[in-house]
PDB file of N, CA and C in Angstrom:
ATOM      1  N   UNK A   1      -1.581  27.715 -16.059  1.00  0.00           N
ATOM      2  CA  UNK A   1      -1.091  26.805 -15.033  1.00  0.00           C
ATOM      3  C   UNK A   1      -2.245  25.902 -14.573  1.00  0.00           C
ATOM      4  N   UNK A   2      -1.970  24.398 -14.342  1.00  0.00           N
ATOM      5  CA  UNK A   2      -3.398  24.060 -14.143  1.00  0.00           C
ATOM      6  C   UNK A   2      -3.646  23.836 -12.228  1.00  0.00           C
ATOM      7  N   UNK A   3      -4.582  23.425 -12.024  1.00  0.00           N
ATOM      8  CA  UNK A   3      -5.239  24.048 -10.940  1.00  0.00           C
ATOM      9  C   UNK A   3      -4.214  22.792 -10.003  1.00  0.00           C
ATOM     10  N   UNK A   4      -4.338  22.647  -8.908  1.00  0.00           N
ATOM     11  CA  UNK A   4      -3.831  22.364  -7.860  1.00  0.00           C
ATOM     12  C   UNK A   4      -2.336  22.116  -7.137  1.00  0.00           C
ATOM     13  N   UNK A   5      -1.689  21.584  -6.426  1.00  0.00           N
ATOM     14  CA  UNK A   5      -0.670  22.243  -5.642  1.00  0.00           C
ATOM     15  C   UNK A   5       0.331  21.025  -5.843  1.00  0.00           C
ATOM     16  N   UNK A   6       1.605  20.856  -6.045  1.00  0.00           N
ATOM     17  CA  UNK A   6       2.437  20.450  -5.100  1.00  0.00           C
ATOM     18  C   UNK A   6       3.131  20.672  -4.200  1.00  0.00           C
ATOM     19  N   UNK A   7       3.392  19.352  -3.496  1.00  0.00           N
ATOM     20  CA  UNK A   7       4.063  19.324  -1.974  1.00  0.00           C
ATOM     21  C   UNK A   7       4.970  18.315  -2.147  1.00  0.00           C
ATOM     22  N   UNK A   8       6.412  18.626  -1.225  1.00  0.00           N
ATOM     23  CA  UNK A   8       7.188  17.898  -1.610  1.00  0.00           C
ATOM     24  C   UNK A   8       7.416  17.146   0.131  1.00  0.00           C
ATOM     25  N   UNK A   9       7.593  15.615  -0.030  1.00  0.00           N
ATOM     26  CA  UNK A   9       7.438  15.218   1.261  1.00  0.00           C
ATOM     27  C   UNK A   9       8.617  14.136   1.322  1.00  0.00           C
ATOM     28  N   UNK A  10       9.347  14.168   2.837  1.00  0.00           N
ATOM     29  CA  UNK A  10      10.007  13.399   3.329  1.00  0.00           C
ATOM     30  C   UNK A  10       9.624  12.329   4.036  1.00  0.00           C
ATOM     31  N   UNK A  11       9.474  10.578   3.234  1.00  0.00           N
ATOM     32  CA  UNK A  11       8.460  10.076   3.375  1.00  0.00           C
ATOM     33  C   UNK A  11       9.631   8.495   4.234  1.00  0.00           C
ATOM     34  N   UNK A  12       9.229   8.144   5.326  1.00  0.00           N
ATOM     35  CA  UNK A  12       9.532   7.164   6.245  1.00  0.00           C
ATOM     36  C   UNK A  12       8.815   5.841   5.962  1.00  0.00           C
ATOM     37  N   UNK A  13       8.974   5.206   5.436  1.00  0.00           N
ATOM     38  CA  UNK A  13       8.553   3.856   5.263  1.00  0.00           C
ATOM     39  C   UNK A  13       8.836   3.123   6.220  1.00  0.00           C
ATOM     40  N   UNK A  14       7.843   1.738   6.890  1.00  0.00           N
ATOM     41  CA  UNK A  14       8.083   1.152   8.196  1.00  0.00           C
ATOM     42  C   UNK A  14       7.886   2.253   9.147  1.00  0.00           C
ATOM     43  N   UNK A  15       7.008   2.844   8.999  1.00  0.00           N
ATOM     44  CA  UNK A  15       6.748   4.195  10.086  1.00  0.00           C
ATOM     45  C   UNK A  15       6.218   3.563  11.530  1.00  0.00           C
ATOM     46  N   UNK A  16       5.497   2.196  11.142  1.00  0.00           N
ATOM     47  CA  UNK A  16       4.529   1.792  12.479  1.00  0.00           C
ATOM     48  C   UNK A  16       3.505   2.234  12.503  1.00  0.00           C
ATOM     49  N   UNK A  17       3.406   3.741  12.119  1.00  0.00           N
ATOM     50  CA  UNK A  17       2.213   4.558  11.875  1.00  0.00           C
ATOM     51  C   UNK A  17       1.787   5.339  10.915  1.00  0.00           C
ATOM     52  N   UNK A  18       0.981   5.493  10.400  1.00  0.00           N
ATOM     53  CA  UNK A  18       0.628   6.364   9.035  1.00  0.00           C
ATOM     54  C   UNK A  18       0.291   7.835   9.600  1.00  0.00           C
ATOM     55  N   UNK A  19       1.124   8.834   9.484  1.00  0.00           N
ATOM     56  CA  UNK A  19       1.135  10.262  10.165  1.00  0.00           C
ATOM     57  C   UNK A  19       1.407  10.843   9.804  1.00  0.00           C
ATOM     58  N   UNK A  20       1.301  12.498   9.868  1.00  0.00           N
ATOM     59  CA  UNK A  20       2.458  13.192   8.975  1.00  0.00           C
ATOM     60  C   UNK A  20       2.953  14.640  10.171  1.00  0.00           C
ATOM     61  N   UNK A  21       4.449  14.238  10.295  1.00  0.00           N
ATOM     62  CA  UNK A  21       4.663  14.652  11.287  1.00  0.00           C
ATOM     63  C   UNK A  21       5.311  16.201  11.051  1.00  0.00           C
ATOM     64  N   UNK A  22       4.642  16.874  10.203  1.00  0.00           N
ATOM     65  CA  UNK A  22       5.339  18.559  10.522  1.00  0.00           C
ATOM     66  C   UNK A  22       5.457  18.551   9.196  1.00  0.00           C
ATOM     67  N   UNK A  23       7.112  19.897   9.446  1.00  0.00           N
ATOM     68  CA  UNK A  23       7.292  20.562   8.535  1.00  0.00           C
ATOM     69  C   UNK A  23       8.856  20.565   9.191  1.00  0.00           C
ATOM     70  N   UNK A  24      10.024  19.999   7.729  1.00  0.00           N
ATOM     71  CA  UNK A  24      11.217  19.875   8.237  1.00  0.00           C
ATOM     72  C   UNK A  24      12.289  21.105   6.872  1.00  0.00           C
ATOM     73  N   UNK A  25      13.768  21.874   7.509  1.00  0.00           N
ATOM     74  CA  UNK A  25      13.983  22.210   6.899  1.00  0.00           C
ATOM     75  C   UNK A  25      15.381  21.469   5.956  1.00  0.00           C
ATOM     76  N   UNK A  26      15.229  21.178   4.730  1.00  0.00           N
ATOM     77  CA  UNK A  26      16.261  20.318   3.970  1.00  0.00           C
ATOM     78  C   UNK A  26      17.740  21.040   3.847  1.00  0.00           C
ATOM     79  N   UNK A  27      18.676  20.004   3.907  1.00  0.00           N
ATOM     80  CA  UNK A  27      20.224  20.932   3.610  1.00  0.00           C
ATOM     81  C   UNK A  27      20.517  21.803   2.916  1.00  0.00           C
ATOM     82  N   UNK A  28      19.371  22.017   1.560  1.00  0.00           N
ATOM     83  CA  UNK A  28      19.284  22.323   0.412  1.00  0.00           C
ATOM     84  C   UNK A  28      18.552  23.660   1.018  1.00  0.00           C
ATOM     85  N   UNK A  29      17.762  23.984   2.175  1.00  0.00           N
ATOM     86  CA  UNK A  29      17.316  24.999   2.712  1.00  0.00           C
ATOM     87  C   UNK A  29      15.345  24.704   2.165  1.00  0.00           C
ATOM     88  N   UNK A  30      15.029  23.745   1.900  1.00  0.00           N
ATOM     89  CA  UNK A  30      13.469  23.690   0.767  1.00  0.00           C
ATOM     90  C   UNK A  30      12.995  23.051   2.060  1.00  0.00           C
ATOM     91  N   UNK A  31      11.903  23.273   2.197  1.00  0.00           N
ATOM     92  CA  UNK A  31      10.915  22.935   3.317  1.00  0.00           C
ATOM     93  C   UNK A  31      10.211  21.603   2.735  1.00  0.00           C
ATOM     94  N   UNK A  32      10.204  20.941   3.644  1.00  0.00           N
ATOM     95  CA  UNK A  32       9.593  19.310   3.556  1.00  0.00           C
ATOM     96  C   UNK A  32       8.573  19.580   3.844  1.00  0.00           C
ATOM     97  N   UNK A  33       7.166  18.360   4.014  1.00  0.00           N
ATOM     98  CA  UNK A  33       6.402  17.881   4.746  1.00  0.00           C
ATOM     99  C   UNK A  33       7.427  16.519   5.199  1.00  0.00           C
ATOM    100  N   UNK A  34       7.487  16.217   6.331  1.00  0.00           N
ATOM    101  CA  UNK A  34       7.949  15.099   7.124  1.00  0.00           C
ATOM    102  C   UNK A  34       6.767  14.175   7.177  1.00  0.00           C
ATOM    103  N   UNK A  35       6.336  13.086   6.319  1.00  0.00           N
ATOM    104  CA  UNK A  35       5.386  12.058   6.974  1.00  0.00           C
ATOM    105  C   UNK A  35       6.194  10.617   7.285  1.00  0.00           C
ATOM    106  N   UNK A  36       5.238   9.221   7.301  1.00  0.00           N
ATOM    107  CA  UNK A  36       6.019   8.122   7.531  1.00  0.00           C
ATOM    108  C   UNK A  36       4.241   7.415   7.507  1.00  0.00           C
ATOM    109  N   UNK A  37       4.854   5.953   7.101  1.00  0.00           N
ATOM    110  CA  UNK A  37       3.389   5.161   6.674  1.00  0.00           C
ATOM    111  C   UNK A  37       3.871   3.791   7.449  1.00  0.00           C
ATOM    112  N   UNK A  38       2.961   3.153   7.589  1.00  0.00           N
ATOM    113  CA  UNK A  38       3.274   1.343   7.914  1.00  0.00           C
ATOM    114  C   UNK A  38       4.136   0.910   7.080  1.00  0.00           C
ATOM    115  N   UNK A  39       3.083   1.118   5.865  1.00  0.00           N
ATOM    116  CA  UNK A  39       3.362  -0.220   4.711  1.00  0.00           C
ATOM    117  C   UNK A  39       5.359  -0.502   3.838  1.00  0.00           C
ATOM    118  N   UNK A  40       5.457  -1.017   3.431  1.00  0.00           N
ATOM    119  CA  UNK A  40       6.935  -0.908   3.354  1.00  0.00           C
ATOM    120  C   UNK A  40       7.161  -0.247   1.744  1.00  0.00           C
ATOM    121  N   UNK A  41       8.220  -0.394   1.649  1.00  0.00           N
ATOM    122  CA  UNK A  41       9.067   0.467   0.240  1.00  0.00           C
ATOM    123  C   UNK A  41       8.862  -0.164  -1.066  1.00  0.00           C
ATOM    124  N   UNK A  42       8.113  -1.242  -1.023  1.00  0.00           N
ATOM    125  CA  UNK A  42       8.473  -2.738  -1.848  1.00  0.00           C
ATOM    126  C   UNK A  42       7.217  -2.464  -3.121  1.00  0.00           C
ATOM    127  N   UNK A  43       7.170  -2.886  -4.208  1.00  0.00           N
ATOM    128  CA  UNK A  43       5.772  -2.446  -5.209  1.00  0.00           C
ATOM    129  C   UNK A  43       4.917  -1.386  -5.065  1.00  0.00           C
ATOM    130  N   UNK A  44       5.857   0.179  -4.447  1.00  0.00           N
ATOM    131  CA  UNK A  44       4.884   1.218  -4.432  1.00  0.00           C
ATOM    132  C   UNK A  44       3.730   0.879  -3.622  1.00  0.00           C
ATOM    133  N   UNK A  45       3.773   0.247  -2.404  1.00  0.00           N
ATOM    134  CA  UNK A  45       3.144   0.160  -1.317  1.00  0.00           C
ATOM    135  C   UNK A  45       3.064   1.945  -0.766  1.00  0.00           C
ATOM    136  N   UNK A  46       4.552   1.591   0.009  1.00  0.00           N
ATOM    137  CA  UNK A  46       4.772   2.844   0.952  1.00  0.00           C
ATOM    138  C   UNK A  46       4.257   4.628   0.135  1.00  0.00           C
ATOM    139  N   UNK A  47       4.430   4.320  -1.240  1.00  0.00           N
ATOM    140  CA  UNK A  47       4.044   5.853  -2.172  1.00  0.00           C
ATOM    141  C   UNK A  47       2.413   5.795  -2.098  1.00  0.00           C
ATOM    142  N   UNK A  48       1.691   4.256  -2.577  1.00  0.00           N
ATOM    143  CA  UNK A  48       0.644   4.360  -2.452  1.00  0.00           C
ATOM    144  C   UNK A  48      -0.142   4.718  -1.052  1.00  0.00           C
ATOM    145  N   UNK A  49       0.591   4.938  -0.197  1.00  0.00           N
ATOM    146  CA  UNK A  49       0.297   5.090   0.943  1.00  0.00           C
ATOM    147  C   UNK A  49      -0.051   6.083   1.380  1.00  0.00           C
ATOM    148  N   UNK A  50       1.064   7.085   1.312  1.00  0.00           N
ATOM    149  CA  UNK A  50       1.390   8.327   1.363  1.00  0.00           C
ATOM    150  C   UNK A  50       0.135   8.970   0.269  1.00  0.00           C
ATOM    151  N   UNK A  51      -0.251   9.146  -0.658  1.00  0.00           N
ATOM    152  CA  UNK A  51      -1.259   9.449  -1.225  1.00  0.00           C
ATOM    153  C   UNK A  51      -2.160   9.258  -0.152  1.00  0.00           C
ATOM    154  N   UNK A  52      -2.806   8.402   0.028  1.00  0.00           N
ATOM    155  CA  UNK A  52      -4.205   7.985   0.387  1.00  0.00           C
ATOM    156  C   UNK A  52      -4.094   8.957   2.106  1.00  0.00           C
ATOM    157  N   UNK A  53      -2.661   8.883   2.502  1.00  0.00           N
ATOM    158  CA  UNK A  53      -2.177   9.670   3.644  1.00  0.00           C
ATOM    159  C   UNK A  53      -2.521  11.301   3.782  1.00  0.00           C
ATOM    160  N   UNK A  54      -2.257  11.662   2.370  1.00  0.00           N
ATOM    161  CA  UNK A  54      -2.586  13.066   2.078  1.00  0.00           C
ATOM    162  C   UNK A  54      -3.969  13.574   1.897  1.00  0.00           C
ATOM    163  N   UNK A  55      -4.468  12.361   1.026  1.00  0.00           N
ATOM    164  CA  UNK A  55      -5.751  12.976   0.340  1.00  0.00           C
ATOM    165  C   UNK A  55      -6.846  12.753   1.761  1.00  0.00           C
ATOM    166  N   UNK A  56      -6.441  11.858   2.510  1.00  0.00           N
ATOM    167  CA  UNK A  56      -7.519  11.659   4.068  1.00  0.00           C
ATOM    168  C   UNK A  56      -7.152  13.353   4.709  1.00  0.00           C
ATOM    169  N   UNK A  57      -5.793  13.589   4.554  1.00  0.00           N
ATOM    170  CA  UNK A  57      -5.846  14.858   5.521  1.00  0.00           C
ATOM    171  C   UNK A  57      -6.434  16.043   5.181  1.00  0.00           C
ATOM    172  N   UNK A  58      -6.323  16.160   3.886  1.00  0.00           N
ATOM    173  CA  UNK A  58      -7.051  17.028   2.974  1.00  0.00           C
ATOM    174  C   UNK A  58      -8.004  16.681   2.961  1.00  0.00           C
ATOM    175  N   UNK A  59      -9.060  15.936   2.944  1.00  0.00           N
ATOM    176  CA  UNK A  59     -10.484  15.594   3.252  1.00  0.00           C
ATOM    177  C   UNK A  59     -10.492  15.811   1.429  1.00  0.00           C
ATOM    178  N   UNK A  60     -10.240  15.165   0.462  1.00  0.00           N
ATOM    179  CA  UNK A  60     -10.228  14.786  -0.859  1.00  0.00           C
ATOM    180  C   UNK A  60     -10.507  13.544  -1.190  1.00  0.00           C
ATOM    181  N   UNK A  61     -10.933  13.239  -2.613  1.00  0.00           N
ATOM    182  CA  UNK A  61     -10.729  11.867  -2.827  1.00  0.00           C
ATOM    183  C   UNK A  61      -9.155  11.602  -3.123  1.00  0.00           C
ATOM    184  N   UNK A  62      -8.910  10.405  -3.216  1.00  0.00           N
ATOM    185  CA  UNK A  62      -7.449   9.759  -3.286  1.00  0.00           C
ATOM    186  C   UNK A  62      -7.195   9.993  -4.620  1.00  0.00           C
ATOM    187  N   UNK A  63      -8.226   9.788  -5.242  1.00  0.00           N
ATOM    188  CA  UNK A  63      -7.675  10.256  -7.033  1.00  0.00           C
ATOM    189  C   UNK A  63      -7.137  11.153  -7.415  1.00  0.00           C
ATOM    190  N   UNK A  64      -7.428  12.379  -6.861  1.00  0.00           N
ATOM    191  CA  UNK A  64      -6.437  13.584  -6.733  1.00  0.00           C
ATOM    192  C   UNK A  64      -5.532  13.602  -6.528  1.00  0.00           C
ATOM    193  N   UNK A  65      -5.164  12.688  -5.808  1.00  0.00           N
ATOM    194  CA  UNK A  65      -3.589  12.899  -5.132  1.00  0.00           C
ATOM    195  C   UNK A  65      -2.587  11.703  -6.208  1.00  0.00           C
ATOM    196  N   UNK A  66      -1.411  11.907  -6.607  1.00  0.00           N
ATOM    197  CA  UNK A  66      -0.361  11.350  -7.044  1.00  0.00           C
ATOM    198  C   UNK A  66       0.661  11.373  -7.143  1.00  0.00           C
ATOM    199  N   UNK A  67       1.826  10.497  -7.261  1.00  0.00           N
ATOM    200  CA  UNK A  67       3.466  11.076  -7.132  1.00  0.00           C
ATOM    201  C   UNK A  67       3.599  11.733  -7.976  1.00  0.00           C
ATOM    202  N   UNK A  68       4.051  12.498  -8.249  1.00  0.00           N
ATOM    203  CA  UNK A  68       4.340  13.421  -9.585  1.00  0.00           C
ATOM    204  C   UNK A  68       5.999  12.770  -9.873  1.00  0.00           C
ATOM    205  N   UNK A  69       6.989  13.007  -8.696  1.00  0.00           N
ATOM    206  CA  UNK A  69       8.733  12.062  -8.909  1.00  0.00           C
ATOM    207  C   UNK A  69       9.367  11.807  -7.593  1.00  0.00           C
ATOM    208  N   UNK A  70      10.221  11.013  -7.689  1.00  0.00           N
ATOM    209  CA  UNK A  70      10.688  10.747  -6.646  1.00  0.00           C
ATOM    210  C   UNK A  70       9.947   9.365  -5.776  1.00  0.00           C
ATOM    211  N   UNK A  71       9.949   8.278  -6.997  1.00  0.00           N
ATOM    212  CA  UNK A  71       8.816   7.055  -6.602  1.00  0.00           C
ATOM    213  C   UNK A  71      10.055   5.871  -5.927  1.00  0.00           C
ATOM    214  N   UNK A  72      11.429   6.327  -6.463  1.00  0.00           N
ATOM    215  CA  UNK A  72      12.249   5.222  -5.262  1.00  0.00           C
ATOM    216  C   UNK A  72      13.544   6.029  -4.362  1.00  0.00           C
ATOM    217  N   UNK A  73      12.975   7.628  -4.334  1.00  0.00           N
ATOM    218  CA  UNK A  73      13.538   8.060  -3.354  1.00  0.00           C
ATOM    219  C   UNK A  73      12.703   8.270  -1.921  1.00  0.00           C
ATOM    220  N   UNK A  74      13.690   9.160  -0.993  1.00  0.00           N
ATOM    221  CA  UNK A  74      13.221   9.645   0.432  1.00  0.00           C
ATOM    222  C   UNK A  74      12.493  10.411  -0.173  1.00  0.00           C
ATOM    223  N   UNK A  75      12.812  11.556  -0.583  1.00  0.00           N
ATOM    224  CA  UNK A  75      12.097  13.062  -0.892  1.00  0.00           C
ATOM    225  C   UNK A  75      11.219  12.347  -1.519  1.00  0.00           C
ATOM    226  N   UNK A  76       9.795  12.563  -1.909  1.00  0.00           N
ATOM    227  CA  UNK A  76       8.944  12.269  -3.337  1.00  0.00           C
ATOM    228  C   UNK A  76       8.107  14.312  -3.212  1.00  0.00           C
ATOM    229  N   UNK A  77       7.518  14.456  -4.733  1.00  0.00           N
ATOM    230  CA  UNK A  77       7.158  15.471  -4.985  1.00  0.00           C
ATOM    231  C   UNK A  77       5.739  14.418  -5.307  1.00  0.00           C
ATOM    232  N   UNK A  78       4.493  15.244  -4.466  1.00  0.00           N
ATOM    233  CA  UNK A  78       3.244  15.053  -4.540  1.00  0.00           C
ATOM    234  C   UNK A  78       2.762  15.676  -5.609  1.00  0.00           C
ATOM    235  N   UNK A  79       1.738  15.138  -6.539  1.00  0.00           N
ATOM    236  CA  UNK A  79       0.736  16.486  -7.035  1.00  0.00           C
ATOM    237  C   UNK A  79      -0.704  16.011  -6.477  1.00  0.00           C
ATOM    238  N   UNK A  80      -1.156  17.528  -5.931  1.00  0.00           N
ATOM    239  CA  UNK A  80      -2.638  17.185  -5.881  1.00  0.00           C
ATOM    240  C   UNK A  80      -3.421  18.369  -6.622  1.00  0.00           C
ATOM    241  N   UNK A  81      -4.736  17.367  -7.423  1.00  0.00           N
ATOM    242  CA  UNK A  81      -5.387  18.525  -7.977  1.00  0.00           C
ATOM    243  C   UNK A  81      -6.684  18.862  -7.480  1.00  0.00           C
ATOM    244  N   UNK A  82      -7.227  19.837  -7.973  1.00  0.00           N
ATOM    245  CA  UNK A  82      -8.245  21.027  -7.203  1.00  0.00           C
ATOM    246  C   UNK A  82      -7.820  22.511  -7.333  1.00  0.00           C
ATOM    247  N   UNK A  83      -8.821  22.782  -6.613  1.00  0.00           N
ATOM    248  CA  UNK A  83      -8.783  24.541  -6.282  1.00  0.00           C
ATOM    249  C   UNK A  83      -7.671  24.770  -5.408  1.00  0.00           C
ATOM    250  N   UNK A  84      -6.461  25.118  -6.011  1.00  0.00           N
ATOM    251  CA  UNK A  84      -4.810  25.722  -5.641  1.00  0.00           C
ATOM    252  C   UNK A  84      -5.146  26.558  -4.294  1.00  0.00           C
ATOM    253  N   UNK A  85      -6.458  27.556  -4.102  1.00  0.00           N
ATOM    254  CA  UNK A  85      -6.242  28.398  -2.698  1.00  0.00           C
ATOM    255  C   UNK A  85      -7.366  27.535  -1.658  1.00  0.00           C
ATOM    256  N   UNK A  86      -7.725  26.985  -2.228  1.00  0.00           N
ATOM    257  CA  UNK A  86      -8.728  25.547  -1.137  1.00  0.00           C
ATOM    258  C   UNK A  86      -7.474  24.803  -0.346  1.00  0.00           C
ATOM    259  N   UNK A  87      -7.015  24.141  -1.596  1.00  0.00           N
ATOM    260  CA  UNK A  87      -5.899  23.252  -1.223  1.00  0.00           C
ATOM    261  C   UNK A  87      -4.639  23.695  -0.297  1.00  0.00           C
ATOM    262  N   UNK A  88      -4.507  24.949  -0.364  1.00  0.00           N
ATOM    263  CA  UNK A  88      -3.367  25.734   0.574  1.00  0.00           C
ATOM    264  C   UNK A  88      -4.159  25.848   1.830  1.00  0.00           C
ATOM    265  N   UNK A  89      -4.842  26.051   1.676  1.00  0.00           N
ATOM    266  CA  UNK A  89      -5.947  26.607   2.852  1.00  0.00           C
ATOM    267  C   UNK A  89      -5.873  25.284   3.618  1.00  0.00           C
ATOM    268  N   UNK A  90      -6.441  24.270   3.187  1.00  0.00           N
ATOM    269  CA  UNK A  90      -6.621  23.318   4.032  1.00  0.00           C
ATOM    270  C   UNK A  90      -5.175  22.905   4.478  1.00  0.00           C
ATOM    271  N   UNK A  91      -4.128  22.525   3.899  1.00  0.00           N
ATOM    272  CA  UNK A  91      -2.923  22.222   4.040  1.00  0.00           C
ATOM    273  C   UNK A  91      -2.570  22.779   5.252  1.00  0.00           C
ATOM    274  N   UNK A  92      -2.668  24.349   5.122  1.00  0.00           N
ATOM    275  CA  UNK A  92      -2.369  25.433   6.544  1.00  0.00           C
ATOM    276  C   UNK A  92      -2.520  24.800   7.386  1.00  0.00           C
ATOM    277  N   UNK A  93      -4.460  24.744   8.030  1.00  0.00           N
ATOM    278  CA  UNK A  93      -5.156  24.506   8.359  1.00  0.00           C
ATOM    279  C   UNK A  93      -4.337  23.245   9.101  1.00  0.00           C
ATOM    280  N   UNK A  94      -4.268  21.749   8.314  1.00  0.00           N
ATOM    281  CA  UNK A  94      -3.746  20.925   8.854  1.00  0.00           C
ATOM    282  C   UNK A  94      -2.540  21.187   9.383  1.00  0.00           C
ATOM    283  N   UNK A  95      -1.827  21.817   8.920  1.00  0.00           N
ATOM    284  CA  UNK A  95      -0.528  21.554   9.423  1.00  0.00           C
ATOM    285  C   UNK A  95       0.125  22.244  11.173  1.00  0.00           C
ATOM    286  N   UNK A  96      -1.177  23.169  10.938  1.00  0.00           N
ATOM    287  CA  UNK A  96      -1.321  23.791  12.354  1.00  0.00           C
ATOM    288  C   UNK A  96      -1.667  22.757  13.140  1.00  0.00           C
ATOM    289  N   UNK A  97      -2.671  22.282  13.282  1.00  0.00           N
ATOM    290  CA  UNK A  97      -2.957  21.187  14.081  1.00  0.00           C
ATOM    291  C   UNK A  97      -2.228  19.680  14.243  1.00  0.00           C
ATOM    292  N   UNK A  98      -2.008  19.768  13.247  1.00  0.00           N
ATOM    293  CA  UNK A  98      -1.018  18.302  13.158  1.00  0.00           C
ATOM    294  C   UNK A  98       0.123  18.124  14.127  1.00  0.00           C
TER     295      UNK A  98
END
């Protein structure tokens, strides 16, 4: 399996603010990350966003981080790579505080 994590996120475009607000539960019963960015939906703005959104919270470079699917839906599935129990760790970490 190769090394680092996905996260699957419920992503708000036209947010006003670039944030990531929790942890939501889907109809489907699958746990979100809830974020939302400025930039809009239009040329993979708002996805490129959301990356650079993640990899700042994670204290990573941005290169790590990428859509893996879900590039013209709500839901998108993140991949980020690295050390899989770093990367949980910090995730925790943030999401407590967030």
């Amino acid at each position: 399996m190769p090394q680092g994590v996905v996260i699957d996120v419920r992503l708000t475009p036209r947010g006003g603010r670039d944030a990531i607000e929790g942890v939501e539960r889907g109809a489907d019963g699958r746990s979100v990350l809830k974020a939302r960015v400025r930039a809009a939906p239009s040329d993979g703005e708002a996805n490129a966003a959301l990356c650079r959104l993640i990899a700042e919270a994670l204290r990573i470079a941005p290169r790590q981080v990428e859509l893996a699917s879900g590039a013209a839906s709500r839901v998108k599935r993140i991949r980020v790579a690295g050390d899989a129990a770093a990367l949980v760790a910090a995730l925790g970490q943030w999401l407590k505080t967030g």
